[in-house]
C-alpha atoms as a PDB file:
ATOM      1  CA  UNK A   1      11.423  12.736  27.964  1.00  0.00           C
ATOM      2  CA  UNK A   2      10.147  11.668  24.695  1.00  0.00           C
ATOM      3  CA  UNK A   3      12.148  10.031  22.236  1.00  0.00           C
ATOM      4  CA  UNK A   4      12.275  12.562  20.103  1.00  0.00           C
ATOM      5  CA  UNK A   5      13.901  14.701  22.647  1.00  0.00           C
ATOM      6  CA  UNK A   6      16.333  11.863  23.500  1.00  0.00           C
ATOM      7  CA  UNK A   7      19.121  14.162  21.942  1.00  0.00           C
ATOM      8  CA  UNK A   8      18.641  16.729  25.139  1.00  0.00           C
ATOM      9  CA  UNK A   9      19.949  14.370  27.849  1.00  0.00           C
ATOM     10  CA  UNK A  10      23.047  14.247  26.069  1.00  0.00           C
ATOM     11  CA  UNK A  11      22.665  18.393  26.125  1.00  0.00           C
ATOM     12  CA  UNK A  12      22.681  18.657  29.911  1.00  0.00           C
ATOM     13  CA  UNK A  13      26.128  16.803  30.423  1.00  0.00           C
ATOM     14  CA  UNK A  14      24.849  13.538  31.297  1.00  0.00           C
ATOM     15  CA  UNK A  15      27.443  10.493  29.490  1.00  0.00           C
ATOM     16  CA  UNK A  16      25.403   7.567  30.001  1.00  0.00           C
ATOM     17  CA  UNK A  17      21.607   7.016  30.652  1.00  0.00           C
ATOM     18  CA  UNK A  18      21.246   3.475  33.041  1.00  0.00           C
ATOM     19  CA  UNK A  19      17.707   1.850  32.530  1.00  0.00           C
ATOM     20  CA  UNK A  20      17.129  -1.956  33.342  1.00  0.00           C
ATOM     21  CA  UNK A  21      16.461  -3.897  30.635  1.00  0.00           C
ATOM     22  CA  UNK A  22      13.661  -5.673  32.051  1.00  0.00           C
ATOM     23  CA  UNK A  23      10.412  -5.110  34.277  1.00  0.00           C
ATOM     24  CA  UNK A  24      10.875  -8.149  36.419  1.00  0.00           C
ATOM     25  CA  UNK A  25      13.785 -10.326  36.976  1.00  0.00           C
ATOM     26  CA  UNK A  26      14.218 -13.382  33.653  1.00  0.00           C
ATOM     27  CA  UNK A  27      11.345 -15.947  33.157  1.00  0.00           C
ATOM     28  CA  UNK A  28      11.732 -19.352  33.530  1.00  0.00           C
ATOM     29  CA  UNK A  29      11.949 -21.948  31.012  1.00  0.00           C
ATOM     30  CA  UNK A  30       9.005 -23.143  29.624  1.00  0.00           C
ATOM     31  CA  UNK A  31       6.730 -19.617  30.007  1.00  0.00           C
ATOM     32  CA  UNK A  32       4.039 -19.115  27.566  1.00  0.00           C
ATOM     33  CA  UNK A  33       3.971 -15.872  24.854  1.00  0.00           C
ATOM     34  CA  UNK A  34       1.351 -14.159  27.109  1.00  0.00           C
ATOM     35  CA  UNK A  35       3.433 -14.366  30.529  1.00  0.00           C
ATOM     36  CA  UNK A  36       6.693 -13.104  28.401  1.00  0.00           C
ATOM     37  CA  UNK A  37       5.141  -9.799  27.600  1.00  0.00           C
ATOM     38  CA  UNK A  38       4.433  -9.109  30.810  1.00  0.00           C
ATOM     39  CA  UNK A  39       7.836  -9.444  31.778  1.00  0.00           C
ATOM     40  CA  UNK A  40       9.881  -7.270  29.079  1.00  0.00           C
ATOM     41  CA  UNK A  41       9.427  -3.717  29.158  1.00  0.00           C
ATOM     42  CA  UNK A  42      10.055  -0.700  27.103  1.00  0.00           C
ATOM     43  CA  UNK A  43      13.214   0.052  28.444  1.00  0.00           C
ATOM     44  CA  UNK A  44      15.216  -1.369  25.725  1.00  0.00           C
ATOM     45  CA  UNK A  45      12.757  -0.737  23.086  1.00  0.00           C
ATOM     46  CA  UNK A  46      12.817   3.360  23.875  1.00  0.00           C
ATOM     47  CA  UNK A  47      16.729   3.524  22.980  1.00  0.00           C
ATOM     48  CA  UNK A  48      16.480   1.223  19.566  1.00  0.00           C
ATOM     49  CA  UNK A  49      13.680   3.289  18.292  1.00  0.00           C
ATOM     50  CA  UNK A  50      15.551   6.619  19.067  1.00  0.00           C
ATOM     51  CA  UNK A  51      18.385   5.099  16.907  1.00  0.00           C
ATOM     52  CA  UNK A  52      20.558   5.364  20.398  1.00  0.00           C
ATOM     53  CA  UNK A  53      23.621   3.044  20.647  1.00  0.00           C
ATOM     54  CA  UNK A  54      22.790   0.792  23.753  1.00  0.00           C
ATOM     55  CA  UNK A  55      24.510  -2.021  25.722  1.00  0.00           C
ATOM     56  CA  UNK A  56      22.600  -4.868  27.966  1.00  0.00           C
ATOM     57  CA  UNK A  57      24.962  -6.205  30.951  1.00  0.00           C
ATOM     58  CA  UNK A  58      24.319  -8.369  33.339  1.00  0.00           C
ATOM     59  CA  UNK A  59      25.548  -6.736  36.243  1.00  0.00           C
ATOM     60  CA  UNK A  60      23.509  -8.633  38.891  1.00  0.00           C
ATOM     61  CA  UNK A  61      21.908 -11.860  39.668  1.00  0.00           C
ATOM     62  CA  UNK A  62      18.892 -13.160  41.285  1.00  0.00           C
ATOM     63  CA  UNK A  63      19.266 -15.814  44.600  1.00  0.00           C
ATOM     64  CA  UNK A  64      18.643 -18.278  41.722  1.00  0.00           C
ATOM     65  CA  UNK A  65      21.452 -17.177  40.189  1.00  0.00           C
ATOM     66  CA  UNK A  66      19.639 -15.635  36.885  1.00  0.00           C
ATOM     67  CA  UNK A  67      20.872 -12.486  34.956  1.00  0.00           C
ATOM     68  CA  UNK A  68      19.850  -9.184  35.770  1.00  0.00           C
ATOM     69  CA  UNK A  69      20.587  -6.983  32.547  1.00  0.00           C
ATOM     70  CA  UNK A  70      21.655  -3.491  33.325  1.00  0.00           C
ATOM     71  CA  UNK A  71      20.750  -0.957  29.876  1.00  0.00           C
ATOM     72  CA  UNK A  72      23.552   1.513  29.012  1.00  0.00           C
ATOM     73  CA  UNK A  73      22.197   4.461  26.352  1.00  0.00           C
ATOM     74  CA  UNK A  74      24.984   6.777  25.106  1.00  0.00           C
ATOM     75  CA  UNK A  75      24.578   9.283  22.762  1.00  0.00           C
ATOM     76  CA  UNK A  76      24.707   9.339  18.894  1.00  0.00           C
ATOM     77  CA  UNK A  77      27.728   7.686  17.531  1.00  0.00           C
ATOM     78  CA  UNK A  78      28.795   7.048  21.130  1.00  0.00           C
ATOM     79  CA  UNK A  79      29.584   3.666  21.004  1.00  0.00           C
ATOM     80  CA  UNK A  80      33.023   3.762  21.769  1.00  0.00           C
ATOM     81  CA  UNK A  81      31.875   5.020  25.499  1.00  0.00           C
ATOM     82  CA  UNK A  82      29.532   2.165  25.712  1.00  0.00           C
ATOM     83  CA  UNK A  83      32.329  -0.196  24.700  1.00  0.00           C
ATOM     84  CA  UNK A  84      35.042   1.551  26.992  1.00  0.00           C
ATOM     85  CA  UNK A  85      32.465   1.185  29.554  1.00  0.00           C
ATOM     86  CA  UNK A  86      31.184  -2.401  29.574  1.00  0.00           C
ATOM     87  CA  UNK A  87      35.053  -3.542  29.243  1.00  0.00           C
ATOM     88  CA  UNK A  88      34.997  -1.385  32.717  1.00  0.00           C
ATOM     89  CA  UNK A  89      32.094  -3.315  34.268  1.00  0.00           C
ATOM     90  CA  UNK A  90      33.176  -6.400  33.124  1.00  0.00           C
ATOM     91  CA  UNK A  91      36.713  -5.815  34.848  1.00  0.00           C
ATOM     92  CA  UNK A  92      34.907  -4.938  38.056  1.00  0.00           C
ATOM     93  CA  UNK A  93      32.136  -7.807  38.100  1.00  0.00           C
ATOM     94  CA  UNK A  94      33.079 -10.256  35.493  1.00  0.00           C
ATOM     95  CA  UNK A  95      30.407 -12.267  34.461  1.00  0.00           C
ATOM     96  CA  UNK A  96      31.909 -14.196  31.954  1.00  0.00           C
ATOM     97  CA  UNK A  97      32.172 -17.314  34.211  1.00  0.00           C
ATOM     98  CA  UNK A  98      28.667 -17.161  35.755  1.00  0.00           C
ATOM     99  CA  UNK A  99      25.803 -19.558  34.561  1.00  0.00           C
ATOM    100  CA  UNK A 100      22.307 -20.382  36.702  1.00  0.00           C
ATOM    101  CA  UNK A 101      21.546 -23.425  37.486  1.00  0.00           C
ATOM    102  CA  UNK A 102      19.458 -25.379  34.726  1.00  0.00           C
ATOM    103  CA  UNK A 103      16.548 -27.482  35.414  1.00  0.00           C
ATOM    104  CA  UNK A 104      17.077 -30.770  34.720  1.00  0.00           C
ATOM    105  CA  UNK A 105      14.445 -31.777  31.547  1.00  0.00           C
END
């Protein structure tokens, strides 16, 4: 679906769309330009174009212990569901409290 047709998903009773927010899991420190645009992706730039409210969570983690971000896209003006539904998430898999592990410099 385009994004000019991002209105229709809304149409066909769907709440939420759930995209990650990234290709690949987060670089490491100290990655040049040219390796960081291979690793974001379109996913989040699809839903800011469309003018879509959109949340980022991270809702997993990699065995290094790095985010995973998780893309919520609701439908115009639908923030409140977004908000409603990261407080949720949070509740469920808090991530408040959850930091990798930093190379030393």
């Amino acid at each position: 679906m385009g994004i000019g047709r991002a209105g229709e998903w809304w149409a066909n009773d769907f709440d939420l769309l759930i995209t990650p927010t990234m290709t690949e899991p987060p670089p490491r420190l100290g990655l040049s330009a040219a390796d960081m645009g291979r690793v974001f992706g379109l996913f989040c730039m699809a839903a800011s174009l469309a003018g879509l409210p959109a949340i980022s969570l991270p809702l997993r983690w990699t065995p290094d212990g790095l985010p995973i971000g998780v893309q919520l896209v609701a439908a115009y003006g639908r923030e409140d569901l977004l908000l409603q539904t990261a407080r949720q998430l949070e509740e469920a898999f808090p991530w408040a409290d959850r930091w990798p592990t930093l190379p030393s410099l």
